[in-house]
Protein backbone atom coordinates (compact mmCIF):
# COMPACT_ATOMS: atom_id res chain seq x y z
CA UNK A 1 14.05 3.83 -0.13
CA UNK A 2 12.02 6.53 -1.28
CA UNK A 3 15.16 8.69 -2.41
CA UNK A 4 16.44 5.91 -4.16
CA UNK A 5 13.40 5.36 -6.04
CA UNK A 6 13.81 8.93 -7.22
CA UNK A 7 11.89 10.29 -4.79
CA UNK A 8 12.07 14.10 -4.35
CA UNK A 9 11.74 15.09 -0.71
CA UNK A 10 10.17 18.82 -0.54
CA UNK A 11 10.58 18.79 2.96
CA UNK A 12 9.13 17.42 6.73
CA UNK A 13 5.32 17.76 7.24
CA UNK A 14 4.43 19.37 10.66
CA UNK A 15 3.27 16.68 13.79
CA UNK A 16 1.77 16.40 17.25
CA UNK A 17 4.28 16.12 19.94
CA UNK A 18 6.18 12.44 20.02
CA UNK A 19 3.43 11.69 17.46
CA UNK A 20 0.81 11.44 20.35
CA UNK A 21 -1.81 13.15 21.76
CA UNK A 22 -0.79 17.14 22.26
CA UNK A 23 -2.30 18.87 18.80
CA UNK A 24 -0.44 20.35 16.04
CA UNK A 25 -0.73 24.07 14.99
CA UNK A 26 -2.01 22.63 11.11
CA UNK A 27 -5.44 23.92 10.00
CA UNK A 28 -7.96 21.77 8.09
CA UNK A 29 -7.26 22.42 4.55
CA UNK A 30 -11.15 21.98 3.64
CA UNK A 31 -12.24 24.54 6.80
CA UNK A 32 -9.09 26.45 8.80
CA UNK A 33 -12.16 26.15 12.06
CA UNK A 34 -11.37 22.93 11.97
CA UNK A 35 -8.53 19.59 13.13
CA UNK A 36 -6.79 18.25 10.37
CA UNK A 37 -6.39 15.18 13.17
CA UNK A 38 -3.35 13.72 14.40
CA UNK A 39 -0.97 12.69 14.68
CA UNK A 40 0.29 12.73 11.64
CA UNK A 41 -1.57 16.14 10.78
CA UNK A 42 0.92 18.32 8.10
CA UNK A 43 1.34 15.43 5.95
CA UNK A 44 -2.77 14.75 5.52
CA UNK A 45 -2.94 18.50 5.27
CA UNK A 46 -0.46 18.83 2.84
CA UNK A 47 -1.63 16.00 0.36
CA UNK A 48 -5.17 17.09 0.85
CA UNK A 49 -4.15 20.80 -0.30
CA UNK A 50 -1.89 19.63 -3.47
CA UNK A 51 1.44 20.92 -1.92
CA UNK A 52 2.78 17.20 -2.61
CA UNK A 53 1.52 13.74 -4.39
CA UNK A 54 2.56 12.03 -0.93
CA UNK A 55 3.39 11.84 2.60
CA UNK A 56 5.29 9.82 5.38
CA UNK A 57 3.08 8.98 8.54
CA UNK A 58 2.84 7.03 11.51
CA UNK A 59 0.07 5.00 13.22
CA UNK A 60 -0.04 3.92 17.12
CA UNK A 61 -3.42 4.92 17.25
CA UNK A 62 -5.69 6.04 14.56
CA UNK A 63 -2.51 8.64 13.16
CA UNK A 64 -2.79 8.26 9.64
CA UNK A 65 -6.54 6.60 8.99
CA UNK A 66 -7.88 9.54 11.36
CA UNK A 67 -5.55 12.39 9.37
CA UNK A 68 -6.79 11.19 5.75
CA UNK A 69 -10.18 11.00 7.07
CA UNK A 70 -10.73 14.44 8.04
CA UNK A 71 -8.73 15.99 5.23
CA UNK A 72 -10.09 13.52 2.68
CA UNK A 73 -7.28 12.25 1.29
CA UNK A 74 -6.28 8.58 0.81
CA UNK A 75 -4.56 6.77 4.16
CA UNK A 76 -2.76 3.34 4.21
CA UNK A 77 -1.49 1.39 7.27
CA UNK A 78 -0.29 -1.62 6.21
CA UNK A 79 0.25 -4.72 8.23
CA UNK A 80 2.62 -4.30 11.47
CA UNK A 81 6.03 -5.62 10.36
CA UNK A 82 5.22 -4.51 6.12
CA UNK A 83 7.11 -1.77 6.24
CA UNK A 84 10.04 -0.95 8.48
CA UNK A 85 10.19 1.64 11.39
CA UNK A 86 14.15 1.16 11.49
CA UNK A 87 14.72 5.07 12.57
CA UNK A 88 11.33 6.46 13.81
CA UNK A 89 11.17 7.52 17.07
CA UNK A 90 8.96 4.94 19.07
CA UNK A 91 6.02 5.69 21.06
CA UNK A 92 4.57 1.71 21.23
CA UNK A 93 6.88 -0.62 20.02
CA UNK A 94 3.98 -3.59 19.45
CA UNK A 95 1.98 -0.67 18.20
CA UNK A 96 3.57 2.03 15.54
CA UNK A 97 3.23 1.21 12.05
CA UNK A 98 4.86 4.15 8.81
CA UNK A 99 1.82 4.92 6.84
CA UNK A 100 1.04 6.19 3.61
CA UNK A 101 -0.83 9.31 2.55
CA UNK A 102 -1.58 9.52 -1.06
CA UNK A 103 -4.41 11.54 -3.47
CA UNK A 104 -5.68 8.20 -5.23
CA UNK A 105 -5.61 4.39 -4.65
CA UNK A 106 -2.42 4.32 -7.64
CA UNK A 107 -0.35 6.57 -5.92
CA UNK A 108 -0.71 4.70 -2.66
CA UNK A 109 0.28 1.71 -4.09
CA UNK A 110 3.09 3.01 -6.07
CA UNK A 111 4.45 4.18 -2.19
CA UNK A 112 3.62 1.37 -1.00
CA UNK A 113 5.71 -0.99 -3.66
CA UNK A 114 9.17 1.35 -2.85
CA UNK A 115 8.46 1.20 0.61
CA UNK A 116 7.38 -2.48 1.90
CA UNK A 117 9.99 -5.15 2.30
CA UNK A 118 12.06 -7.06 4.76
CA UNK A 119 15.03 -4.34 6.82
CA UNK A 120 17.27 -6.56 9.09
CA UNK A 121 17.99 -3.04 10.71
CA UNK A 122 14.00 -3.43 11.87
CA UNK A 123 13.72 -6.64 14.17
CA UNK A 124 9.67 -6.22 13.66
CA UNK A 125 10.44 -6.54 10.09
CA UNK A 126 8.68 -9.47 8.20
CA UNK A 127 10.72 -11.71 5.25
CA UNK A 128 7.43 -11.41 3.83
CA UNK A 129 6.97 -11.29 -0.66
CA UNK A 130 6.31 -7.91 -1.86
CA UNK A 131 3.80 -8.47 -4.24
CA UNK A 132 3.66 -6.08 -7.41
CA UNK A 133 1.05 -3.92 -6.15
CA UNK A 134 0.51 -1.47 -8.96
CA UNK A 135 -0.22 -4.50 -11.79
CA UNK A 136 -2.83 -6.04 -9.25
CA UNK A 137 -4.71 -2.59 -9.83
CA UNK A 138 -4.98 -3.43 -13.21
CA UNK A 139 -8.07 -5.83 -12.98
CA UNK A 140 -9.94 -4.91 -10.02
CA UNK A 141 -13.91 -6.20 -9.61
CA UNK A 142 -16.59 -6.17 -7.64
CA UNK A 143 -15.63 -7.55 -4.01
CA UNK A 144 -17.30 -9.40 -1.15
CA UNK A 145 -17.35 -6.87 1.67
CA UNK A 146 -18.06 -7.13 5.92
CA UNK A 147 -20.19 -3.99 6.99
CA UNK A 148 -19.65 -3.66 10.97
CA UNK A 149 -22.50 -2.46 12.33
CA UNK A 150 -21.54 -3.41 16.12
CA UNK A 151 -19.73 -0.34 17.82
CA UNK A 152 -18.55 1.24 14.31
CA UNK A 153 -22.61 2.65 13.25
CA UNK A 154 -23.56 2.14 16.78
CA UNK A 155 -21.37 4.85 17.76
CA UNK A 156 -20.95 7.18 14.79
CA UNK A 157 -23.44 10.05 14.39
CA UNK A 158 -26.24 10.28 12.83
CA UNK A 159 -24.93 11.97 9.68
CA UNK A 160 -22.03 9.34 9.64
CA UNK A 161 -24.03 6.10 9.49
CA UNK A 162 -26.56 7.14 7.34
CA UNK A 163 -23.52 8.10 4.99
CA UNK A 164 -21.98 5.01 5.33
CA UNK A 165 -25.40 2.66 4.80
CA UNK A 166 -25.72 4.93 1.79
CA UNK A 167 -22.20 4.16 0.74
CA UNK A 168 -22.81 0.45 1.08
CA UNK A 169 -26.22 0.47 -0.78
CA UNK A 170 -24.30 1.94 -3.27
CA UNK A 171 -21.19 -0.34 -3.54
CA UNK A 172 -23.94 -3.04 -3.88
CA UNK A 173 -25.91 -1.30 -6.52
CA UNK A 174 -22.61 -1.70 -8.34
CA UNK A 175 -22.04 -5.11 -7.75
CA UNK A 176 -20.22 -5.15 -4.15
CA UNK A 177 -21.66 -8.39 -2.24
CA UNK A 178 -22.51 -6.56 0.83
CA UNK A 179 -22.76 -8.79 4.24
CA UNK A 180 -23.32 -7.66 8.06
CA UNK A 181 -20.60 -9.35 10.14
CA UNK A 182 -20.01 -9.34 13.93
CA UNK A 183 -16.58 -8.45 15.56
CA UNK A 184 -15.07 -11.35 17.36
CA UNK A 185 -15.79 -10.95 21.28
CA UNK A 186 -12.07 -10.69 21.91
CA UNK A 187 -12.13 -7.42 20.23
CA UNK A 188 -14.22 -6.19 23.97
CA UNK A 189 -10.68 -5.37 25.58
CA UNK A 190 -8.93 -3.84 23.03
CA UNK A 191 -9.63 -0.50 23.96
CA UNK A 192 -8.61 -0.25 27.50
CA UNK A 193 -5.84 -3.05 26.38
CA UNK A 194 -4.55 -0.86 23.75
CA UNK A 195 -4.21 2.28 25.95
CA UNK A 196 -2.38 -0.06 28.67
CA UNK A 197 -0.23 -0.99 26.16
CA UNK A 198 0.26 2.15 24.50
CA UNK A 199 0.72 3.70 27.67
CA UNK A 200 3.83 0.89 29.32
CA UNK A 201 5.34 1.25 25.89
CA UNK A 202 5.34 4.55 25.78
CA UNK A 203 7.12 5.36 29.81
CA UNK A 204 9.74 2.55 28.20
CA UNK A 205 10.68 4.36 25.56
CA UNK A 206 11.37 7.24 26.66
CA UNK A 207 12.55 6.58 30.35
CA UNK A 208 15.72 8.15 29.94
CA UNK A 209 14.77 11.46 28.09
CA UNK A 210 12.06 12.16 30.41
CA UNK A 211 13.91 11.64 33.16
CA UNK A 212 16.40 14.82 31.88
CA UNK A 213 13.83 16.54 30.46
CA UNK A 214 10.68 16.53 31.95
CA UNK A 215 9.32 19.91 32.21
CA UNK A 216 9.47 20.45 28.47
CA UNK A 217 7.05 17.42 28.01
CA UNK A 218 3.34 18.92 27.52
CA UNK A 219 1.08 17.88 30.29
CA UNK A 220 -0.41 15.49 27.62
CA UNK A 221 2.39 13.80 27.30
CA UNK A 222 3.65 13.64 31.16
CA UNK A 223 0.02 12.40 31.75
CA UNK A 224 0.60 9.35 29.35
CA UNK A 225 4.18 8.53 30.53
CA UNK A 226 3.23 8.48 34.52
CA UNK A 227 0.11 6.38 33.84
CA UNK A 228 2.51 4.29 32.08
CA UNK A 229 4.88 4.06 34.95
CA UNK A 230 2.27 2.61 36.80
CA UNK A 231 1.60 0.07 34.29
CA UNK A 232 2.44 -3.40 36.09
CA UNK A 233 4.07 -6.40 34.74
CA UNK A 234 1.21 -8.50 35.34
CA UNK A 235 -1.71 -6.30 33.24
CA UNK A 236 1.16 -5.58 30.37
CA UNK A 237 1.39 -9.06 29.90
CA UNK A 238 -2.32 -9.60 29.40
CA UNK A 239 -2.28 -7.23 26.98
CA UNK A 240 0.19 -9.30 24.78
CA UNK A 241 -2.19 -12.27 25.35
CA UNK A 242 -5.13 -10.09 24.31
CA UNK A 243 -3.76 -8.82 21.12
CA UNK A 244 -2.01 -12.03 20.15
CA UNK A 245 -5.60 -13.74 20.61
CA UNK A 246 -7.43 -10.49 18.90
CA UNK A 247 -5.23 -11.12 16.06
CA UNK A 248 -5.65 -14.22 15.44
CA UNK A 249 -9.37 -13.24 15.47
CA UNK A 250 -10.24 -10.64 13.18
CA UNK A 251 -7.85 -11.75 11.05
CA UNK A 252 -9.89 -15.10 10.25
CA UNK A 253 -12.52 -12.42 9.96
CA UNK A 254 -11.13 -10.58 7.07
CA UNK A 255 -10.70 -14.23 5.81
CA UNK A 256 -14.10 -14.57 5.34
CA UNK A 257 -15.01 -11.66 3.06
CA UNK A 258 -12.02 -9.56 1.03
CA UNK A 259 -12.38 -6.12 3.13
CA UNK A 260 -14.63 -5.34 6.53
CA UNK A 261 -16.05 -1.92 6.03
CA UNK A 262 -16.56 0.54 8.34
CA UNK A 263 -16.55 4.28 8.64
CA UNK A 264 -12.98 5.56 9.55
CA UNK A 265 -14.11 8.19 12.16
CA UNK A 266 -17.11 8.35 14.19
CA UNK A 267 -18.05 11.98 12.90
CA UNK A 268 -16.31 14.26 10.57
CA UNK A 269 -13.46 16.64 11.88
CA UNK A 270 -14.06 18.39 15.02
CA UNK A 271 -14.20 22.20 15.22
CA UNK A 272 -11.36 24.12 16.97
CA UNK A 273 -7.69 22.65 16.90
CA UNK A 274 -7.51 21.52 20.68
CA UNK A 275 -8.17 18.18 20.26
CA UNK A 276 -7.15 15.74 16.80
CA UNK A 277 -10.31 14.10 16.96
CA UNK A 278 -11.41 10.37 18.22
CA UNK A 279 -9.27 7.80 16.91
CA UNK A 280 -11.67 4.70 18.34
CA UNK A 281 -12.60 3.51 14.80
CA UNK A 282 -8.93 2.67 14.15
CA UNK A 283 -8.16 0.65 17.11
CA UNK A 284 -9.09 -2.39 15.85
CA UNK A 285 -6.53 -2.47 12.54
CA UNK A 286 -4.04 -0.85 14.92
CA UNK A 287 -4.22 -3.33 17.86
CA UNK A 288 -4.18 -6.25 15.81
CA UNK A 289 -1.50 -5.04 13.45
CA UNK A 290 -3.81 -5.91 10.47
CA UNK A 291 -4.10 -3.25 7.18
CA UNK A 292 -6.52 -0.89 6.82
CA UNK A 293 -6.93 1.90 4.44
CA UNK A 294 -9.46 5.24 4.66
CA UNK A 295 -10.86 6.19 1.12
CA UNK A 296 -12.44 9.65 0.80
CA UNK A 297 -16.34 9.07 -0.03
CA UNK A 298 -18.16 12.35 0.11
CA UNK A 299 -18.74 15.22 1.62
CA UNK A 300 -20.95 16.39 5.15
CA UNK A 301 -23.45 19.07 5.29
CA UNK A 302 -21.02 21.34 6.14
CA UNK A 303 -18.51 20.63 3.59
CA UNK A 304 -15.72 18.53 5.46
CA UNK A 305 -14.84 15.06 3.77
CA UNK A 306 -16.65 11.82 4.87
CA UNK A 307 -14.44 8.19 4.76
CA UNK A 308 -14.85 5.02 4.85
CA UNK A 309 -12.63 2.30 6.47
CA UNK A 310 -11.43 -0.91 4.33
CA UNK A 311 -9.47 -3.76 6.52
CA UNK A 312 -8.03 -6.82 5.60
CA UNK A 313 -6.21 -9.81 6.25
CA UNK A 314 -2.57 -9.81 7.24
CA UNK A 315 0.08 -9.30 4.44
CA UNK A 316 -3.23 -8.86 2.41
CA UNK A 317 -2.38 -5.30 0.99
CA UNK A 318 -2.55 -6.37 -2.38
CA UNK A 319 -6.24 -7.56 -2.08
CA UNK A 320 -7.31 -4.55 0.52
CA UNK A 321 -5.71 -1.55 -2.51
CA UNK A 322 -7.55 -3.68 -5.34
CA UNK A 323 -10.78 -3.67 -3.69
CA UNK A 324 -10.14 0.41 -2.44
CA UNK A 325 -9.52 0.40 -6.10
CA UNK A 326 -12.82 -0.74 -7.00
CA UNK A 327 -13.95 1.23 -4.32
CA UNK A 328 -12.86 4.55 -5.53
CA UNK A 329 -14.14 4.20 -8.90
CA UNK A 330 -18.06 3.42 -7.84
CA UNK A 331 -17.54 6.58 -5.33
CA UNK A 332 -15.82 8.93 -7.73
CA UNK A 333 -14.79 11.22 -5.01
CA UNK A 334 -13.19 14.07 -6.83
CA UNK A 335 -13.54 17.21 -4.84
CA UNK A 336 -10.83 18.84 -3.53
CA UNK A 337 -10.58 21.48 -0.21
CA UNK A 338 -10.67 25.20 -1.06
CA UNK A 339 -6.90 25.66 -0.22
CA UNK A 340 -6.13 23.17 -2.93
């Protein structure tokens, strides 16, 4: 689609293994001490660092929020079933999601327009309307926004939630309606339910190539297949009841206000390339299949980029990039990483 729209592919952007949880070799454009994240690690890098406008990613986890974060780019997963995975390589089935990685707001809606839309080829697919997301951008005001407090500021650090109170005193000094809203108590399983899931999914798909091929798995990735092996029938389906039921949830959540805002990683990127970071904050979007997006929105004491989380309803991408619109403008993030 994007070829067709007159796309010019420069090339592919590096990855973690299987797009899960062994790190990438990429450096952190704003400090090469530090993760870019992962999975989806070259293309954050490489929109962060002006080699390209945009980037291809994937999200089973926190891969593209977590990636934009830390480089301080833009990052869009849009609703499960917005935007075919008809050829990528699946980790989690009920999980994976293409994402977007973009400089501003425009641009990510401009990918987003080529790139949402029913594929029969995708049986995940939605017949859903594609609205015209660029001419929504065109009137964008002040909007009615859910600050999580429960388990998002609870566990960020210090230097993370007093950044994002000060970024939601200041969306309000601009006009933002600003209210404190409580996650749905469904939303206390998804984190072990998610990894069950992510794990069962995970030994599925790739049953026959590990069976050939084992020993050039990393240990990271053998560890998550044989914990999926042992993944019964029983707790897998209780997962599917879980997220069905957590859906349902936050999504008449993100009814009630036009965006719940949160910070998109608990701390800013870690030092040292062993790990991509903790993708916690982006569970919730993830699990439910619901769209989030991470807007850059400062910078730490020690120069890496601060982000906040926007999520919406389902199939509410128009709403969630007019409101990261208005977003972007109030926070006027324009600073870009030394290796720009």
């Amino acid at each position: 689609r994007l070829k067709e729209a007159g796309a010019i592919i420069l090339g592919k952007a590096q990855t973690t293994e299987f797009a899960a949880l062994a790190p990438s070799p990429t450096h952190n454009p704003w400090n090469l001490e530090h993760a870019p994240g992962g999975s989806s690690s070259g293309s954050a890098a490489a929109v962060a660092a002006a080699m390209c406008p945009g980037a291809l990613g994937s999200q089973t986890y926190g891969s593209t929020i977590r990636p934009a974060a830390y480089c301080g780019c833009v990052g869009l997963k849009p609703t499960y079933g917005r935007i075919s995975v008809f050829g990528v390589f699946a980790l989690c089935w009920s999980l994976d999601h293409v994402g977007i990685f973009a400089r501003t707001v425009t641009d990510t809606a401009l990918l987003l327009q080529v790139l949402a839309g029913y594929d029969p080829q995708d049986p995940a697919c939605e017949r859903m309307p594609v609205p015209d997301y660029g001419k929504a951008l065109e009137e964008v005001k002040p909007p009615r926004l859910g600050l999580v407090r429960e388990f998002f500021l609870e566990k960020a650090d210090e230097e993370t939630r007093k950044h994002t109170e000060a970024v939601a005193e200041r969306l309000a000094r601009a006009g933002a309606r600003i209210e404190e809203v409580r996650l749905p108590a469904s939303f206390a399983g998804e984190p072990e339910a998610h990894f069950t899931m992510l794990y069962a999914e995970s030994a599925a798909a790739h049953r026959e190539v590990y069976a050939q091929h084992k020993a050039r798995y990393s240990p990271q990735m053998q560890d998550l297949i044989e914990k999926g092996l042992k993944v019964s029938g029983v707790e897998y389906v209780m997962t599917r009841r879980l997220q069905q039921q957590f859906r349902r949830d936050l999504d008449a959540l993100c009814g009630t206000v036009d965006a719940l805002l949160t910070p998109s990683t608990p701390a800013p990127a870690p030092r040292g390339l062993a790990t991509t970071g903790d993708p916690t904050f982006n569970g919730p979007a993830t699990f439910s299949g619901l769209p989030s997006l991470g807007l850059p929105s400062g910078l730490s004491a020690n120069g890496l980029p601060f982000s906040i989380q926007l999520m919406s309803a389902a199939f509410a991408e128009e709403r969630l990039l007019t409101v990261s619109k208005w977003c972007e403008e109030v926070l006027n993030f324009r600073q870009t990483p030394p290796l720009s």
